[in-house]
N, C-alpha and C. Protein backbone atom coordinates (compact mmCIF):
# COMPACT_ATOMS: atom_id res chain seq x y z
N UNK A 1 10.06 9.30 14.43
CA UNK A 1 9.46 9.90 13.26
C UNK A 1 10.29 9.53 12.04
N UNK A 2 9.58 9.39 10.68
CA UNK A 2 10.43 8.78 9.82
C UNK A 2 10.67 9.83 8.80
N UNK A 3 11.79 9.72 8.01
CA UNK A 3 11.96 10.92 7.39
C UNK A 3 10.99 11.40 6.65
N UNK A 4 11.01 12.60 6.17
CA UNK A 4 9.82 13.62 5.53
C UNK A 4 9.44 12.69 3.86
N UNK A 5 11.00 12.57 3.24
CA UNK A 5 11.58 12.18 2.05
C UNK A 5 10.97 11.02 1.79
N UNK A 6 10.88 9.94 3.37
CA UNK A 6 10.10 8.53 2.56
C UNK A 6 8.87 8.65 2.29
N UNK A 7 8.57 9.47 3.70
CA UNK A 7 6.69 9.64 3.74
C UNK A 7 6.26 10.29 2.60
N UNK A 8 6.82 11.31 1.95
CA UNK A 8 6.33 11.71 0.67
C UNK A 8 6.50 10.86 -0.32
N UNK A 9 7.43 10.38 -0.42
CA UNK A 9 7.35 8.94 -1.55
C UNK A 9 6.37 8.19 -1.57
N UNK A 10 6.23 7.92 -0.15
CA UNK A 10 5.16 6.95 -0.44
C UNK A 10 3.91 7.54 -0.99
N UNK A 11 3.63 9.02 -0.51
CA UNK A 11 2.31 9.49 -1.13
C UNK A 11 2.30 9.33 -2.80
N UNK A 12 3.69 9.70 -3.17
CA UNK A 12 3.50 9.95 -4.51
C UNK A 12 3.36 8.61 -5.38
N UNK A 13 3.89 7.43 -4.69
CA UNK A 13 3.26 6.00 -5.13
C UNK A 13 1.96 6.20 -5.00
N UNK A 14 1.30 6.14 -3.82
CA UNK A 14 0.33 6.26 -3.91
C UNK A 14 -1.11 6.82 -4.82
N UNK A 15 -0.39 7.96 -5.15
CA UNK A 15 -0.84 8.89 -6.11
C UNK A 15 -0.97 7.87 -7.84
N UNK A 16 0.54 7.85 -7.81
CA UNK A 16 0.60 7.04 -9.10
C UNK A 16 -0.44 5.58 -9.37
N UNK A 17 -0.32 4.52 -8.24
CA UNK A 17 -0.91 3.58 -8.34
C UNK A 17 -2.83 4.25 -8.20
N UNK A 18 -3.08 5.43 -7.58
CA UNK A 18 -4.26 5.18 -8.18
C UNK A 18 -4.61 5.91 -9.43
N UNK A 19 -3.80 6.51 -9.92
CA UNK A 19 -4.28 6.89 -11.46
C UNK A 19 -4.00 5.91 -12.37
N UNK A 20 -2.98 4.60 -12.39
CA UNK A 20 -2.60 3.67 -13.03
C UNK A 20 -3.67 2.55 -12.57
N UNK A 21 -4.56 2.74 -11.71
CA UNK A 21 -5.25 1.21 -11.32
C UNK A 21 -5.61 0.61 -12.27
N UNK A 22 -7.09 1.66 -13.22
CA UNK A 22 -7.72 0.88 -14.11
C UNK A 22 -6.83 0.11 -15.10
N UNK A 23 -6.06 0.82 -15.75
CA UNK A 23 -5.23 -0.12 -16.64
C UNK A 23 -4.28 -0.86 -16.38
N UNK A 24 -3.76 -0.70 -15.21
CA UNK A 24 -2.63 -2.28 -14.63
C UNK A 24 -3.84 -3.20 -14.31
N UNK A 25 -4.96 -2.69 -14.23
CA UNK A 25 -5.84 -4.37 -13.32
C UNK A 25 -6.52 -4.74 -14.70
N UNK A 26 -6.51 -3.62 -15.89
CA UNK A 26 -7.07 -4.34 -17.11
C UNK A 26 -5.86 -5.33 -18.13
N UNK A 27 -4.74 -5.11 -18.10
CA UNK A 27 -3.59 -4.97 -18.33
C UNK A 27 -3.40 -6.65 -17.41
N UNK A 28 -3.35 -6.36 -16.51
CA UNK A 28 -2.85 -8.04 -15.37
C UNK A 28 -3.97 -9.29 -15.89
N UNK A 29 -5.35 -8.41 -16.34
CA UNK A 29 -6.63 -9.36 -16.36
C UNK A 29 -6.24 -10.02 -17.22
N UNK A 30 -5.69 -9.40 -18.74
CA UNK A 30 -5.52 -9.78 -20.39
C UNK A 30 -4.55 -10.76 -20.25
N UNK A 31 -3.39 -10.60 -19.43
CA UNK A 31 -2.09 -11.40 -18.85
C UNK A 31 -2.23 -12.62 -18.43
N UNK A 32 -3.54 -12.84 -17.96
CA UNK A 32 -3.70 -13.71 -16.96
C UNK A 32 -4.26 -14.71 -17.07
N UNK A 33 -5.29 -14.06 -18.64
CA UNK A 33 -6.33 -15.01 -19.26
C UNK A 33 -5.93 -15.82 -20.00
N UNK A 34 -5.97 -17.41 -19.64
CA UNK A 34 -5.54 -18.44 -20.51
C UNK A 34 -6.42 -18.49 -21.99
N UNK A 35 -7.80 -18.15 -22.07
CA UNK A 35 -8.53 -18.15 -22.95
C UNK A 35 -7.60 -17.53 -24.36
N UNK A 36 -6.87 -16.35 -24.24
CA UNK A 36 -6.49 -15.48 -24.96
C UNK A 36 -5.08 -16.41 -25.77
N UNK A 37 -4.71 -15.91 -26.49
CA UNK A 37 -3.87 -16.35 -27.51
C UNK A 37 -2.33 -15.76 -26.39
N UNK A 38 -1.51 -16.48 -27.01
CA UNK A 38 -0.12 -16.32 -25.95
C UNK A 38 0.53 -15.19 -26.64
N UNK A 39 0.75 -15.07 -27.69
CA UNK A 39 1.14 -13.22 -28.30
C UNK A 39 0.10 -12.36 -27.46
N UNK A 40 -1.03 -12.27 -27.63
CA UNK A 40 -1.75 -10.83 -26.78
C UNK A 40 -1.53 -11.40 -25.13
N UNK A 41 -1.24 -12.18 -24.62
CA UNK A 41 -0.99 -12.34 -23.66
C UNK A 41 0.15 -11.51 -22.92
N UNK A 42 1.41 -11.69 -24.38
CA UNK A 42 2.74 -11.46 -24.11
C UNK A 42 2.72 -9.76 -24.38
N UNK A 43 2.08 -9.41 -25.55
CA UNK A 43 1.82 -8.28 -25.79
C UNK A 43 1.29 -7.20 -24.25
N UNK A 44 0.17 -8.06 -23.59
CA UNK A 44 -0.07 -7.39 -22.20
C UNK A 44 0.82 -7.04 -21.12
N UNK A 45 1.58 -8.17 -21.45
CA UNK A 45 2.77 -8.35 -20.32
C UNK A 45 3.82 -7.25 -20.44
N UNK A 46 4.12 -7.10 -21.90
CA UNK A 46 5.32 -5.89 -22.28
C UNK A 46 4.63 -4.09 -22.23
N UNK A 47 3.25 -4.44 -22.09
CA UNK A 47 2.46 -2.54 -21.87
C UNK A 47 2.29 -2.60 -20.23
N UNK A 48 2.31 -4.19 -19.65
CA UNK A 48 2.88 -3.54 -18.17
C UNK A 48 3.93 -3.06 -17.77
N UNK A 49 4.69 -3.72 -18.43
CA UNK A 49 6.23 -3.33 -18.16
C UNK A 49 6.31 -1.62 -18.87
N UNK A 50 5.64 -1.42 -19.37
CA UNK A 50 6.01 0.02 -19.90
C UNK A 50 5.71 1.19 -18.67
N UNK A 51 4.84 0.90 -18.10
CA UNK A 51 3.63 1.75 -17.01
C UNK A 51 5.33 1.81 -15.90
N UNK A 52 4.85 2.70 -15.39
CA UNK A 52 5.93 3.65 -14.21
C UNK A 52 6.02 1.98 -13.10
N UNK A 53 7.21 2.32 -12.82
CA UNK A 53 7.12 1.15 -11.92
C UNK A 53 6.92 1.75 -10.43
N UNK A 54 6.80 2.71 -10.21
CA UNK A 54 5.55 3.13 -8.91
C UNK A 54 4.32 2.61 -8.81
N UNK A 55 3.63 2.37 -9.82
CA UNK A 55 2.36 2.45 -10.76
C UNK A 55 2.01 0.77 -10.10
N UNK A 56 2.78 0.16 -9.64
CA UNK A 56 2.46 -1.19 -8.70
C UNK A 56 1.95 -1.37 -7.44
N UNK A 57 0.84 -1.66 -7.06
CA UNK A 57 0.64 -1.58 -5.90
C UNK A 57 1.23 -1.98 -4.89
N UNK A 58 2.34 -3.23 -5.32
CA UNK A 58 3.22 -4.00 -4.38
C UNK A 58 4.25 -2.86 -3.98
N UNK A 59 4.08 -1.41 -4.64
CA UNK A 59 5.21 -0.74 -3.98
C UNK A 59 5.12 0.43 -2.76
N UNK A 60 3.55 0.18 -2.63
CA UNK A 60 3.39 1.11 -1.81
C UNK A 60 3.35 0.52 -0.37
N UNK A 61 3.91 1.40 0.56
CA UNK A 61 4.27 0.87 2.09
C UNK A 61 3.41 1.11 2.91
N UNK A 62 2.85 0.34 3.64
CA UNK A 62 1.74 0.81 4.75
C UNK A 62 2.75 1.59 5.60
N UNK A 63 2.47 2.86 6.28
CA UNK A 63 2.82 3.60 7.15
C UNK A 63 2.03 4.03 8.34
N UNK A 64 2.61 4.29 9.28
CA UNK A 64 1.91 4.64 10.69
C UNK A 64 1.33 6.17 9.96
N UNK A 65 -0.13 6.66 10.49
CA UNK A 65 -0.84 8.15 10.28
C UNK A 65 0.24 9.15 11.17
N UNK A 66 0.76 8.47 11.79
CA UNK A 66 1.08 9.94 12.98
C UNK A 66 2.76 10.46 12.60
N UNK A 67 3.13 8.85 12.72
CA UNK A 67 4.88 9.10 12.90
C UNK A 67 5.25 8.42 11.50
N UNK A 68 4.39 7.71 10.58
CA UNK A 68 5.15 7.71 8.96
C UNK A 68 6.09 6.00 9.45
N UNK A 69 6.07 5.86 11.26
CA UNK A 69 7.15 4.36 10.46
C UNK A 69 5.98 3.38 10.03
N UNK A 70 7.25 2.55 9.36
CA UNK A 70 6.65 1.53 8.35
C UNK A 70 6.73 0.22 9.03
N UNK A 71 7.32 -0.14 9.93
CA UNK A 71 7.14 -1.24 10.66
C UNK A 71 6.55 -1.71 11.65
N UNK A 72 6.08 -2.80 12.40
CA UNK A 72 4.92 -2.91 13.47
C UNK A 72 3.75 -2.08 13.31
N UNK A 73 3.26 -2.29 12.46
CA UNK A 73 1.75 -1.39 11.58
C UNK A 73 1.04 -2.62 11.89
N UNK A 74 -0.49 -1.94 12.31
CA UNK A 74 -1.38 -2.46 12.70
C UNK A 74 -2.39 -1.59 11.63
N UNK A 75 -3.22 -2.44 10.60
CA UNK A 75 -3.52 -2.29 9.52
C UNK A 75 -5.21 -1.72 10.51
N UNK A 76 -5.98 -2.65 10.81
CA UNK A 76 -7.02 -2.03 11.81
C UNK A 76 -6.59 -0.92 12.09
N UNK A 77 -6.42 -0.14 12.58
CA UNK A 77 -5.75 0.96 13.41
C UNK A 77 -5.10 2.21 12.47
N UNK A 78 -4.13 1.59 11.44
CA UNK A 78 -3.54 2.51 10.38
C UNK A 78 -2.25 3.60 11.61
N UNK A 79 -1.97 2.35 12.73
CA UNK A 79 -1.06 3.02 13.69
C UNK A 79 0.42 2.15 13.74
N UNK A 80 1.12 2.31 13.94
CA UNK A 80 2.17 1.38 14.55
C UNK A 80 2.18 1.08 15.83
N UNK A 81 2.91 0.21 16.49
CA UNK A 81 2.79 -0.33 17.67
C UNK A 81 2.91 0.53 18.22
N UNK A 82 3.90 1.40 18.44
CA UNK A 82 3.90 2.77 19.35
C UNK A 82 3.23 3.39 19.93
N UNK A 83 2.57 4.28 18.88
CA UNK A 83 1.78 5.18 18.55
C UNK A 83 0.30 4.42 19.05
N UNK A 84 -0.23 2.84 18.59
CA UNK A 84 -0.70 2.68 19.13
C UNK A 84 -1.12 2.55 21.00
N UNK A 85 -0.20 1.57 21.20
CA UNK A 85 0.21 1.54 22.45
C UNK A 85 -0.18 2.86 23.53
N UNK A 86 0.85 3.95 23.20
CA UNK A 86 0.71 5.62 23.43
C UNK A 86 -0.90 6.11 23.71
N UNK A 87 -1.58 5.88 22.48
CA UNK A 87 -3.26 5.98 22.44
C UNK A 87 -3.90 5.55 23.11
N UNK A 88 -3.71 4.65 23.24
CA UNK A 88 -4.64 3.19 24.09
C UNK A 88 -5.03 3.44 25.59
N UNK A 89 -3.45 3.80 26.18
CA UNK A 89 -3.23 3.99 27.39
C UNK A 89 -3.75 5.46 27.58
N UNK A 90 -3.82 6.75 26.75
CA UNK A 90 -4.60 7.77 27.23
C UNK A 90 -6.02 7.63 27.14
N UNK A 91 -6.62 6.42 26.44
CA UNK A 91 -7.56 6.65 26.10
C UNK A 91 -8.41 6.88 24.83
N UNK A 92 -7.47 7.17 23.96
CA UNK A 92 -7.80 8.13 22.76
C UNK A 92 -8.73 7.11 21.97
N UNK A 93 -8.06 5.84 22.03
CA UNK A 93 -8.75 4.64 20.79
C UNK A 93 -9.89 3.98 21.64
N UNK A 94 -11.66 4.18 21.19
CA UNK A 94 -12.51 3.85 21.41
C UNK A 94 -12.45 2.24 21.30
N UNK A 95 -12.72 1.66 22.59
CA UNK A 95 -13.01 0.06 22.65
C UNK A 95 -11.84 -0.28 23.15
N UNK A 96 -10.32 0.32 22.93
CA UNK A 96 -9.19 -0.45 23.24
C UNK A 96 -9.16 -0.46 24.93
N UNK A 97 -8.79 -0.87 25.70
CA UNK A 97 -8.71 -1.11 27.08
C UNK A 97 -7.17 -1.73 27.45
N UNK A 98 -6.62 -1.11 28.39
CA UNK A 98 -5.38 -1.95 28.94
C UNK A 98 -5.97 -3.32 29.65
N UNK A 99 -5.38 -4.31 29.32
CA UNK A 99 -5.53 -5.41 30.20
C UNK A 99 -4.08 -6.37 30.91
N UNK A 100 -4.60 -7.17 31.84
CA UNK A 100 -3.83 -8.32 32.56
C UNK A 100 -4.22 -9.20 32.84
N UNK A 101 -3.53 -10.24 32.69
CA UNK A 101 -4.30 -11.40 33.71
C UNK A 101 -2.86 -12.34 33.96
């Protein structure tokens, strides 16, 4: 289980990046557009930099639903290997099946 402290962090990124979406993705668009003059370009670039740096989507961590770790995450699933694994074998995850060959 991963600490209480990260797993809430991450919510509260979470939180942040979606009240910041519309204007970091309007904000990245203006940045991005060669059409535009290179001052409002640069100008875009410095009101991103102002926005919370939570407020990035690159900062939020995929986490396992059950146990919060962040590594061996299986994005289908929204499980980690574990946890998956654990499921599988009782049954719990519809379609999954143990196999061998």
């Amino acid at each position: 289980m991963a600490k209480l402290s990260s797993i809430n962090k991450n919510e509260r990124r979470k939180q942040l990046v979606k009240k910041y979406a519309g204007k970091y993705a309007k904000l990245k668009a203006q940045a991005a557009d060669t059409s535009l003059d290179e001052t409002e370009r640069l100008i875009a670039r410095l009101k991103m930099a102002e926005l919370p740096r939570n407020a990035n989507p690159t900062r939020v961590r995929n986490r396992c639903e059950i146990t919060g770790r962040p590594r061996a995450y299986y994005r289908k699933f929204r499980l980690a290997r574990v946890m998956l694994r654990d499921l599988a074998n009782r049954g719990m995850i519809p379609g999954v099946v143990k196999s061998s060959w």
